[in-house]
PDB file of N, CA and C in Angstrom:
ATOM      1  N   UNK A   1       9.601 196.285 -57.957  1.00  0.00           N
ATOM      2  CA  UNK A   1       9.200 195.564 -59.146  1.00  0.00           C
ATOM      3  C   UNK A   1       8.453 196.450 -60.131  1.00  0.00           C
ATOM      4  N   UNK A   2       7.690 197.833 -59.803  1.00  0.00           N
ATOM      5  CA  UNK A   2       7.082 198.529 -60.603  1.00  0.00           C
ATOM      6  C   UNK A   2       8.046 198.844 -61.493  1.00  0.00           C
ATOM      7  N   UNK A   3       9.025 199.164 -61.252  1.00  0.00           N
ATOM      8  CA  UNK A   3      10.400 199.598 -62.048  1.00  0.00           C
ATOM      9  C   UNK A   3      11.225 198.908 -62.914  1.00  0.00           C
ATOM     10  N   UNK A   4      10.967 198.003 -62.348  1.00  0.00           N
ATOM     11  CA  UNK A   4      11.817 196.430 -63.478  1.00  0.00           C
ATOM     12  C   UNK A   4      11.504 196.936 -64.817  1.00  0.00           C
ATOM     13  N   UNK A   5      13.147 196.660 -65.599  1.00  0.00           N
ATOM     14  CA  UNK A   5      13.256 196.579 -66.940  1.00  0.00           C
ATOM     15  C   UNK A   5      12.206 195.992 -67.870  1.00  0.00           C
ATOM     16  N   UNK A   6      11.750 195.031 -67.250  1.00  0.00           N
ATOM     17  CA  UNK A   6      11.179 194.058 -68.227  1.00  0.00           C
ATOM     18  C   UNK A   6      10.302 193.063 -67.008  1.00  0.00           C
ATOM     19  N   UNK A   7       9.472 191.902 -67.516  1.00  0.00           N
ATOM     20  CA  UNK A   7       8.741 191.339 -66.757  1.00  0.00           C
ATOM     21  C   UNK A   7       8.554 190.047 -67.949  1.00  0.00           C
ATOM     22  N   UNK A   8       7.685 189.196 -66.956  1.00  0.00           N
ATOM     23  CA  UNK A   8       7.731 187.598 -67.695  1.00  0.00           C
ATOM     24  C   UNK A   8       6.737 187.034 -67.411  1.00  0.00           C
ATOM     25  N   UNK A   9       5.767 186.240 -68.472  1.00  0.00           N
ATOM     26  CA  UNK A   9       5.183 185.344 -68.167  1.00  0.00           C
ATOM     27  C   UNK A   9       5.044 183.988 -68.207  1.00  0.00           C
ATOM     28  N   UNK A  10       4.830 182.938 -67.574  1.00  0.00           N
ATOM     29  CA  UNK A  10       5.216 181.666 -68.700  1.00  0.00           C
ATOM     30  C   UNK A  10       3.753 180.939 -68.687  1.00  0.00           C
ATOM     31  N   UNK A  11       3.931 180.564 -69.936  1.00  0.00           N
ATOM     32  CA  UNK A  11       2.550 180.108 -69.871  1.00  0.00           C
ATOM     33  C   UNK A  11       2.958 178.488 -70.528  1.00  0.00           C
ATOM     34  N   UNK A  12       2.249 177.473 -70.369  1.00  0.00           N
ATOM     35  CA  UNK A  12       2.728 175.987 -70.512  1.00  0.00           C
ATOM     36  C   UNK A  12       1.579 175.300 -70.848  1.00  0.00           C
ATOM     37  N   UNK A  13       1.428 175.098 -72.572  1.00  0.00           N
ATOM     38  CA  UNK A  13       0.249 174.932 -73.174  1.00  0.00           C
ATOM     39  C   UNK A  13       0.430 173.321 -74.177  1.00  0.00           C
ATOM     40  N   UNK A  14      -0.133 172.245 -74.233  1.00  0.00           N
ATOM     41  CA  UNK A  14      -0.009 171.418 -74.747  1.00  0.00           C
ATOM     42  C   UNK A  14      -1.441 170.672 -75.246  1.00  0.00           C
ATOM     43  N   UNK A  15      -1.626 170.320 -76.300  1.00  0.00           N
ATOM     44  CA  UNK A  15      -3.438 170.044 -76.990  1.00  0.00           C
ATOM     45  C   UNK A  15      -3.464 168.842 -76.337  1.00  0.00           C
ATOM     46  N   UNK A  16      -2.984 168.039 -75.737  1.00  0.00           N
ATOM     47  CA  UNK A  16      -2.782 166.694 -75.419  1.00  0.00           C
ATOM     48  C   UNK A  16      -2.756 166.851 -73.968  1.00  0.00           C
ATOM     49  N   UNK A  17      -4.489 166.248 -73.607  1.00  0.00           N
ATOM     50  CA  UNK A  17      -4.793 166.561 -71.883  1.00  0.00           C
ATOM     51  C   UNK A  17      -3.794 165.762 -71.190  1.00  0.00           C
ATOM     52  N   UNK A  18      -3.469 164.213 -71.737  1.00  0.00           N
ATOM     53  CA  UNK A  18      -2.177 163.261 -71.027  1.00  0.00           C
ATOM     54  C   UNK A  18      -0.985 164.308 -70.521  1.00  0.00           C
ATOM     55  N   UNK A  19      -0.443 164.949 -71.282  1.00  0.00           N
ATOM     56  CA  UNK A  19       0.640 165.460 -70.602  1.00  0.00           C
ATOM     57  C   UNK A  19       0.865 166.854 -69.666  1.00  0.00           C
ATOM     58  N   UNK A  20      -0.427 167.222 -69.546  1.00  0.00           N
ATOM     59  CA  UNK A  20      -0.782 168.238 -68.223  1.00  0.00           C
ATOM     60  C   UNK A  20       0.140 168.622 -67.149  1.00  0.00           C
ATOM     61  N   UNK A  21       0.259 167.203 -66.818  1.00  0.00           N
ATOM     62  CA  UNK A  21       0.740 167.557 -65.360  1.00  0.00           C
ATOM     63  C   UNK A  21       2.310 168.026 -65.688  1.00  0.00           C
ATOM     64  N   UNK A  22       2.946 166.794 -66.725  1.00  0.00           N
ATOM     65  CA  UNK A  22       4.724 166.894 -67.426  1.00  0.00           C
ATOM     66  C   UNK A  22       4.825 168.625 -67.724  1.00  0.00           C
ATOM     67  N   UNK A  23       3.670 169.105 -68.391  1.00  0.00           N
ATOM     68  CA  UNK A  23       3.597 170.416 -68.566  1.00  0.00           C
ATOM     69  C   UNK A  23       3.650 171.683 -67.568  1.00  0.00           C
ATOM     70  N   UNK A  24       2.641 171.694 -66.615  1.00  0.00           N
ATOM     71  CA  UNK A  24       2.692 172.291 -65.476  1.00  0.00           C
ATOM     72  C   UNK A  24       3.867 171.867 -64.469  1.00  0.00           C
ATOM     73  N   UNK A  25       4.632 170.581 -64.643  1.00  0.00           N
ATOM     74  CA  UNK A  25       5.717 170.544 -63.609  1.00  0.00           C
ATOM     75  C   UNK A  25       6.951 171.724 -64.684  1.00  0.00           C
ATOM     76  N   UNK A  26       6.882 171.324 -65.697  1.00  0.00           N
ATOM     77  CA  UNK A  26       8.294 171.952 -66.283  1.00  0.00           C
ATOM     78  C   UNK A  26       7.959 173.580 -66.604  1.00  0.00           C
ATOM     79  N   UNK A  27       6.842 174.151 -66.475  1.00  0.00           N
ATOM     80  CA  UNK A  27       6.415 175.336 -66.169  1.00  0.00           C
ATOM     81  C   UNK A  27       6.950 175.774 -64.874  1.00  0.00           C
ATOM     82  N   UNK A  28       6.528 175.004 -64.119  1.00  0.00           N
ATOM     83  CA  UNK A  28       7.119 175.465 -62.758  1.00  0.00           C
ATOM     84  C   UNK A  28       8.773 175.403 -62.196  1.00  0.00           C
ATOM     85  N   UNK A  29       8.892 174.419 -63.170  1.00  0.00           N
ATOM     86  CA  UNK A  29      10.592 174.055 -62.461  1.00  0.00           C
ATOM     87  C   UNK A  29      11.205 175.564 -63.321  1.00  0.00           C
ATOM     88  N   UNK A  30      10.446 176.017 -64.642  1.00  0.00           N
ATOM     89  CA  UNK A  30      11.487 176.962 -65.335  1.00  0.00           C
ATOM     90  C   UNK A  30      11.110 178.178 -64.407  1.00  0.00           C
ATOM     91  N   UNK A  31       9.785 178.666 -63.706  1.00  0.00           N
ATOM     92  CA  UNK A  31       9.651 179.650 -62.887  1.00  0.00           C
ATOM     93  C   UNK A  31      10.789 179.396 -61.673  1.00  0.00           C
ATOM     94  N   UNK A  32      10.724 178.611 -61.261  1.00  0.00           N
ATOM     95  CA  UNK A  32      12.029 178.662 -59.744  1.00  0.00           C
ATOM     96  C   UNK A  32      13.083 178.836 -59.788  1.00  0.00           C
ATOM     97  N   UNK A  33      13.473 178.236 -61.573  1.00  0.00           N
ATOM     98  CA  UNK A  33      15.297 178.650 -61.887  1.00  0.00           C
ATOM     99  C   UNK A  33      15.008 180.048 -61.937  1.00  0.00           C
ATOM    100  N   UNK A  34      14.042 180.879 -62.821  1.00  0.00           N
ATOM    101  CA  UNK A  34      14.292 182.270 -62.642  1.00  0.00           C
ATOM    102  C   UNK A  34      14.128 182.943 -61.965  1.00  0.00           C
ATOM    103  N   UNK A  35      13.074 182.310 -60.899  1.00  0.00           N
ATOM    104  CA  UNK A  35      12.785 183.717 -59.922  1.00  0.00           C
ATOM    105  C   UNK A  35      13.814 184.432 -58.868  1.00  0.00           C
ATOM    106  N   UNK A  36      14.668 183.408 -58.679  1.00  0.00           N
ATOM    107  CA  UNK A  36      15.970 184.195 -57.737  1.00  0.00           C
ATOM    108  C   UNK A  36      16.618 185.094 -58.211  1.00  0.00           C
ATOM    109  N   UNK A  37      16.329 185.721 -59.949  1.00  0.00           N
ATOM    110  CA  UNK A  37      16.778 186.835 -60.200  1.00  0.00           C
ATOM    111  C   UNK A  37      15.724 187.624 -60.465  1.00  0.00           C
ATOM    112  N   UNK A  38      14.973 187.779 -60.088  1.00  0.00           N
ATOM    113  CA  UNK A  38      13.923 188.963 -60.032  1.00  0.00           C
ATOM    114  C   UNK A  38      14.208 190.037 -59.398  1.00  0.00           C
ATOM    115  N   UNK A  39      13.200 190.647 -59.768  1.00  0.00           N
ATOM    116  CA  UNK A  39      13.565 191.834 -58.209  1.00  0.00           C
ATOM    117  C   UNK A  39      12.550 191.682 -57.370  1.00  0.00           C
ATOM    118  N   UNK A  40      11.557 191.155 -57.032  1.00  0.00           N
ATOM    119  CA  UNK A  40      10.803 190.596 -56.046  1.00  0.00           C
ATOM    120  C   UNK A  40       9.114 191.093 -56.495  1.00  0.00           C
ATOM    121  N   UNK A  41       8.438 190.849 -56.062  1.00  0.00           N
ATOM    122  CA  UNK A  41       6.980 191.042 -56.365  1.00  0.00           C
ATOM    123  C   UNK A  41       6.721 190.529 -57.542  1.00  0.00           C
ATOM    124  N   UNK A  42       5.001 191.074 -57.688  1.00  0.00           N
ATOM    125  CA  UNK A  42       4.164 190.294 -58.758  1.00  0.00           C
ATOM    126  C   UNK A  42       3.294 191.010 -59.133  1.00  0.00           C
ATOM    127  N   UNK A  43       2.762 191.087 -60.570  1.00  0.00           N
ATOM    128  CA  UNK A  43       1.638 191.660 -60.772  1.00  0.00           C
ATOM    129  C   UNK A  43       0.618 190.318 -60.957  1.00  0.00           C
ATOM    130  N   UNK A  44      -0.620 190.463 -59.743  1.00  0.00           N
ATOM    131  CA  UNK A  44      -1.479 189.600 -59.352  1.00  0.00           C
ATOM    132  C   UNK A  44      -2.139 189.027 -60.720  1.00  0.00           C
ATOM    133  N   UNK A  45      -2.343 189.851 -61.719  1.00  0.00           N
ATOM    134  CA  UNK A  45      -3.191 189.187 -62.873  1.00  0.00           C
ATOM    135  C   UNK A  45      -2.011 188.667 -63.934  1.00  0.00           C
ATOM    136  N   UNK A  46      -1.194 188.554 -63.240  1.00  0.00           N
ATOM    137  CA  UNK A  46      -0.437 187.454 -64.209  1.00  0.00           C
ATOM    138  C   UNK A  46      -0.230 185.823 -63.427  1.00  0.00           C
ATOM    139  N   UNK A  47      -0.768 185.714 -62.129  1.00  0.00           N
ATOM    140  CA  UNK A  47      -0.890 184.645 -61.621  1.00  0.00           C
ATOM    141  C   UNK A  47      -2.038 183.280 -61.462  1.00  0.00           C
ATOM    142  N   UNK A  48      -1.462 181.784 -61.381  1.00  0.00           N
ATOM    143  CA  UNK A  48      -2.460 181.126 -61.655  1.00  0.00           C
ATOM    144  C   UNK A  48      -2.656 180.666 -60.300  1.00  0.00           C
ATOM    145  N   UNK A  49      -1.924 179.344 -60.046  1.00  0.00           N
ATOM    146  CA  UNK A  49      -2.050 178.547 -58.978  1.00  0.00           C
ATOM    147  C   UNK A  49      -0.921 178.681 -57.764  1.00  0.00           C
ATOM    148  N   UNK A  50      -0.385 179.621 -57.871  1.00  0.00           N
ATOM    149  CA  UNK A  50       1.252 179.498 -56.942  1.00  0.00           C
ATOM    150  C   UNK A  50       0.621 179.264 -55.692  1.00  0.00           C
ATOM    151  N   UNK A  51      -0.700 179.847 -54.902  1.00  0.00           N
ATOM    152  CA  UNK A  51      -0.942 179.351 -53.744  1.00  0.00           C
ATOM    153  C   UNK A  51      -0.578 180.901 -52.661  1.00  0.00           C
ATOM    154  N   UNK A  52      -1.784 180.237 -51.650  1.00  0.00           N
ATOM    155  CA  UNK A  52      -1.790 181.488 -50.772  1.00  0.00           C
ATOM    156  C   UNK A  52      -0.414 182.205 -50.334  1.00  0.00           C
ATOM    157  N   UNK A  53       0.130 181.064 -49.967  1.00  0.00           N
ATOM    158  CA  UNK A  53       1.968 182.391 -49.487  1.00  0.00           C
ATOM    159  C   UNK A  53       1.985 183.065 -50.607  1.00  0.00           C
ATOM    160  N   UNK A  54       2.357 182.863 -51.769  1.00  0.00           N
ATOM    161  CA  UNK A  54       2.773 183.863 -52.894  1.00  0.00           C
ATOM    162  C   UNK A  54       1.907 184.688 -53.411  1.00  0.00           C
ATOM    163  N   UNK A  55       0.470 184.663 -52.931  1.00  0.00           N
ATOM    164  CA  UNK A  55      -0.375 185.850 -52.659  1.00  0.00           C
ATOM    165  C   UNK A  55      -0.132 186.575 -51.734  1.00  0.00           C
ATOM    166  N   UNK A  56      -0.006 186.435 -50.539  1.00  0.00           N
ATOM    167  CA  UNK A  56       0.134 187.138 -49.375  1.00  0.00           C
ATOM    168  C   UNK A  56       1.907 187.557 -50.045  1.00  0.00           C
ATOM    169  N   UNK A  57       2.770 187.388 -50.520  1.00  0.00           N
ATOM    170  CA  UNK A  57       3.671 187.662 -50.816  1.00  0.00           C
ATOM    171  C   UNK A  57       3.125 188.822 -51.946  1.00  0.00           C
ATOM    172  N   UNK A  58       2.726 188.572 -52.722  1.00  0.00           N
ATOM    173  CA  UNK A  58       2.365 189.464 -53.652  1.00  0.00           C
ATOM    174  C   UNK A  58       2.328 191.190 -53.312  1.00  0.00           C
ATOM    175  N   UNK A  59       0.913 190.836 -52.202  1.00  0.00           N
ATOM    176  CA  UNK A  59       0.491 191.905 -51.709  1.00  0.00           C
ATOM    177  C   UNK A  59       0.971 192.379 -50.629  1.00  0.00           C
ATOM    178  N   UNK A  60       2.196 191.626 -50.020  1.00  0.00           N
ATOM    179  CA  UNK A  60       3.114 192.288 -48.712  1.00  0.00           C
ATOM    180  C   UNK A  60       2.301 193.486 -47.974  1.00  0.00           C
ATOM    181  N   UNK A  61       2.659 194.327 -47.591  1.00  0.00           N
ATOM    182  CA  UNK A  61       2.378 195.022 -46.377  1.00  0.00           C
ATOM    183  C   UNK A  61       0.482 195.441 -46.360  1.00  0.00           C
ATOM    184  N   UNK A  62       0.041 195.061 -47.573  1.00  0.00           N
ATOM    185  CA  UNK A  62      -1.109 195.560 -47.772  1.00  0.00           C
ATOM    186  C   UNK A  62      -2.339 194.196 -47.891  1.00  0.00           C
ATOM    187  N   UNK A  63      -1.760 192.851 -47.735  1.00  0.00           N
ATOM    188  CA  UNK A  63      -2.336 192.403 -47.391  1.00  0.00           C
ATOM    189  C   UNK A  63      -3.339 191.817 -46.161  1.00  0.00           C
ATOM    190  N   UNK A  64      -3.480 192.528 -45.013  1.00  0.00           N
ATOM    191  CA  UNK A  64      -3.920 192.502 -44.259  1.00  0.00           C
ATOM    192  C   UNK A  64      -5.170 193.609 -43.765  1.00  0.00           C
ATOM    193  N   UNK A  65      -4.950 194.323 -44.823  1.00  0.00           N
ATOM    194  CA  UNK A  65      -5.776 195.662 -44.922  1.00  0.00           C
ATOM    195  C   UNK A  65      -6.825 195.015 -46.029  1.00  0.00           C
ATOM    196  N   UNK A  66      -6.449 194.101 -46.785  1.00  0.00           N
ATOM    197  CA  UNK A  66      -7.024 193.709 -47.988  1.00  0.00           C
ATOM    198  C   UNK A  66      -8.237 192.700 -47.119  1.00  0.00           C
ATOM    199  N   UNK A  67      -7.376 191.803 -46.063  1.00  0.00           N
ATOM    200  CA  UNK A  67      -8.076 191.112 -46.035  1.00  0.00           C
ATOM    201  C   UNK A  67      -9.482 191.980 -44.433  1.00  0.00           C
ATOM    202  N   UNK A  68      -9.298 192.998 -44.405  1.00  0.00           N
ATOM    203  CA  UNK A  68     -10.149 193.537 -43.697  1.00  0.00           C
ATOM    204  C   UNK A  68     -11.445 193.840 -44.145  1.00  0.00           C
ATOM    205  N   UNK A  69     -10.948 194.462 -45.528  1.00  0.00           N
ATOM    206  CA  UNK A  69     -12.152 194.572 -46.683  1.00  0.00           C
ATOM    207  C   UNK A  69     -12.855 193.683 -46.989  1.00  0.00           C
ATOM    208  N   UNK A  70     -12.005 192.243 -47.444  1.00  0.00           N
ATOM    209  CA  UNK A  70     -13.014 191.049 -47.493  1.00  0.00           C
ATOM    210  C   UNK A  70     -14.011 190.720 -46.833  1.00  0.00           C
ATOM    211  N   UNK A  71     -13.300 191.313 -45.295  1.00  0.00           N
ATOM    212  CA  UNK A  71     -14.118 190.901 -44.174  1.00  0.00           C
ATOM    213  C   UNK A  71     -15.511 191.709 -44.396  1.00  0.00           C
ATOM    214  N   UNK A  72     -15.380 192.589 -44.378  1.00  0.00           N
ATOM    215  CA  UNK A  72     -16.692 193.600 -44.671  1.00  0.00           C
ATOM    216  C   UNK A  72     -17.539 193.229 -45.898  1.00  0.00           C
ATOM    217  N   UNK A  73     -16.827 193.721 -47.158  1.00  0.00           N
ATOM    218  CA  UNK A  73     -17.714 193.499 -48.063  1.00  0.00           C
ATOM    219  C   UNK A  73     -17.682 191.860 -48.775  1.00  0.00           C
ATOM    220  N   UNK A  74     -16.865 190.916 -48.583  1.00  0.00           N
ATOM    221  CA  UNK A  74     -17.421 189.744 -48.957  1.00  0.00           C
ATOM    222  C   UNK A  74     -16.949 188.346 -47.958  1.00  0.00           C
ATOM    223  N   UNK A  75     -18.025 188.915 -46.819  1.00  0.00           N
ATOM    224  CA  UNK A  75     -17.261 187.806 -45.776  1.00  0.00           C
ATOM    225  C   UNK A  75     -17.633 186.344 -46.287  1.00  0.00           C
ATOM    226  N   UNK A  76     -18.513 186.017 -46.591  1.00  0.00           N
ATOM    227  CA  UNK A  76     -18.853 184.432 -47.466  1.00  0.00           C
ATOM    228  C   UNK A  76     -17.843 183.930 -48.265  1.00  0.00           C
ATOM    229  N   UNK A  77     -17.092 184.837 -49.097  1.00  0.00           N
ATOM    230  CA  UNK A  77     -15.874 184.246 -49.986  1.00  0.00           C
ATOM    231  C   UNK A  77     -16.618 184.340 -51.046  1.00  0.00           C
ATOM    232  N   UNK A  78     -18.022 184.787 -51.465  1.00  0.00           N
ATOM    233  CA  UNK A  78     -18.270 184.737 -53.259  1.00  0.00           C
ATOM    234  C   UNK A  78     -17.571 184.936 -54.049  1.00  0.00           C
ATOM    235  N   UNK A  79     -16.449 186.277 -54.325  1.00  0.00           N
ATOM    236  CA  UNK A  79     -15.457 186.313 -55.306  1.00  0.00           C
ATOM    237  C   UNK A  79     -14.402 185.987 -54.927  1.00  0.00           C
ATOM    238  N   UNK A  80     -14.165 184.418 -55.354  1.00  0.00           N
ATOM    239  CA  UNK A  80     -13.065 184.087 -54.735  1.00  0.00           C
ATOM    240  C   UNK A  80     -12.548 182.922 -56.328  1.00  0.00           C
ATOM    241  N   UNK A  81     -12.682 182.738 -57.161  1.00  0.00           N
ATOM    242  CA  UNK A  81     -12.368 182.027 -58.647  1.00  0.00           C
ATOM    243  C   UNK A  81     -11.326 183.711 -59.156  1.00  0.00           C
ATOM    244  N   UNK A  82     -10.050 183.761 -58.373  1.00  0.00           N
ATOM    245  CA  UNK A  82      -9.290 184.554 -59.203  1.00  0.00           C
ATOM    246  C   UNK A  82      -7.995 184.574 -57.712  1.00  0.00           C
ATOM    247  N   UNK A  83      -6.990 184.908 -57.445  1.00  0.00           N
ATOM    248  CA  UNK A  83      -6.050 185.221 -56.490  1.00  0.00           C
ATOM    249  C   UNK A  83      -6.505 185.575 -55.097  1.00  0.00           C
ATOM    250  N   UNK A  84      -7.340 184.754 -54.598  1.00  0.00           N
ATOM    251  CA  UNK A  84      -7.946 184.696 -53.360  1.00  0.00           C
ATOM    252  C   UNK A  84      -7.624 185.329 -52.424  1.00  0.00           C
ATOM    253  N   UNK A  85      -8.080 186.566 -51.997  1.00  0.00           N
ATOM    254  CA  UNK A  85      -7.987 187.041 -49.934  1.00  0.00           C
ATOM    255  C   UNK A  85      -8.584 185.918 -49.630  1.00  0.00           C
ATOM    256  N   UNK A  86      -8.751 185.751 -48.648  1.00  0.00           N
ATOM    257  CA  UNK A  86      -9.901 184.698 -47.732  1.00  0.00           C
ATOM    258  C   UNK A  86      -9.704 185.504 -46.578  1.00  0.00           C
ATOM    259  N   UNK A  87     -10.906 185.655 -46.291  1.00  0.00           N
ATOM    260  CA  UNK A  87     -11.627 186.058 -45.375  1.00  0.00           C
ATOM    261  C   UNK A  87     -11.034 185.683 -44.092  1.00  0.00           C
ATOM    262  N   UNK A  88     -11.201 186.353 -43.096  1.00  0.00           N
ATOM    263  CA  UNK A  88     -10.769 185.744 -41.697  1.00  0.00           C
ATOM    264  C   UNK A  88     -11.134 184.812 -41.280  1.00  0.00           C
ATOM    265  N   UNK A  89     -10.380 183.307 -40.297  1.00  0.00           N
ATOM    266  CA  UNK A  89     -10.760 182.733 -40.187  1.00  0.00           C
ATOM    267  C   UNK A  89     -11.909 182.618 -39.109  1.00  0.00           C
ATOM    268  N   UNK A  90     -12.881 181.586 -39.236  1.00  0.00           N
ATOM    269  CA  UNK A  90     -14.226 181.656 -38.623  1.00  0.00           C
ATOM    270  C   UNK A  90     -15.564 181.820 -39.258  1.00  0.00           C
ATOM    271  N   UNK A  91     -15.219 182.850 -40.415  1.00  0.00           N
ATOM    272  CA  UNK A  91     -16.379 182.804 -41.502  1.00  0.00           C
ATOM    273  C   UNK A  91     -16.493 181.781 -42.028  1.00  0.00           C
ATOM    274  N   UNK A  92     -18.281 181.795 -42.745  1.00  0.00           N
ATOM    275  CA  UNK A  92     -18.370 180.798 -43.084  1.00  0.00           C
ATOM    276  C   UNK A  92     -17.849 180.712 -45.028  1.00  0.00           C
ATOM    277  N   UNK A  93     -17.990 179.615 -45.594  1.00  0.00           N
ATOM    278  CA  UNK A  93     -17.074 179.885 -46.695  1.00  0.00           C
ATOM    279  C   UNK A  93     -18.402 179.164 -47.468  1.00  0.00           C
ATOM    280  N   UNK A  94     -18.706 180.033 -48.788  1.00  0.00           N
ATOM    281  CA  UNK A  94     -19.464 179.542 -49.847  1.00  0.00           C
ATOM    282  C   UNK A  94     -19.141 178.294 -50.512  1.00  0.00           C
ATOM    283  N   UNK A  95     -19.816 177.195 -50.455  1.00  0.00           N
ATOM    284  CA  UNK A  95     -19.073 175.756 -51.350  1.00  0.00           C
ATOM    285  C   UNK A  95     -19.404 176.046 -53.002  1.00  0.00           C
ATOM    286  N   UNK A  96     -18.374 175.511 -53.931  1.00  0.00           N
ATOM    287  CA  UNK A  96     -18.656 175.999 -55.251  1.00  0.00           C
ATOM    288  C   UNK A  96     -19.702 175.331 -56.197  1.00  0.00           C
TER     289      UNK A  96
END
């Protein structure tokens, strides 16, 4: 994916809080028609809510090394308001 021609973001913006959700579903339905032609991966700061698999997808082979670090330097979960490691399970987890 470092190599890809080109790259995409979609962003799904409406002034009218009522239609949020109509918004974020048809955001998402247009991400799933395209992503089967990607070439696979992600650059993490273009992501919102996709959810832990598609983080751990993100960061493939290096996520587990990532989450070793957490372990060390932020086992509580404090920086965690952005594409979440989480910590191993058993720690305790900061409430927001």
């Amino acid at each position: 994916y470092r190599d890809a021609t080109w790259t995409q973001v979609m962003v799904g913006v409406d002034p009218d809080p009522a239609n949020n959700e109509k918004t974020i579903s048809w955001t998402k339905s247009y991400w799933d028609a395209l992503h089967p032609y990607s070439a696979g991966g992600a650059y993490v700061n273009f992501m919102m809510d996709e959810g832990e698999e598609r983080v751990k997808a993100t960061y493939g082979d290096n996520y587990q090394r990532l989450v070793e670090i957490k372990n060390k330097y932020d086992p509580d979960n404090l920086f965690r308001v952005n594409q979440n490691i989480k910590p191993s399970k058993g720690r305790s987890v900061v409430s927001a």
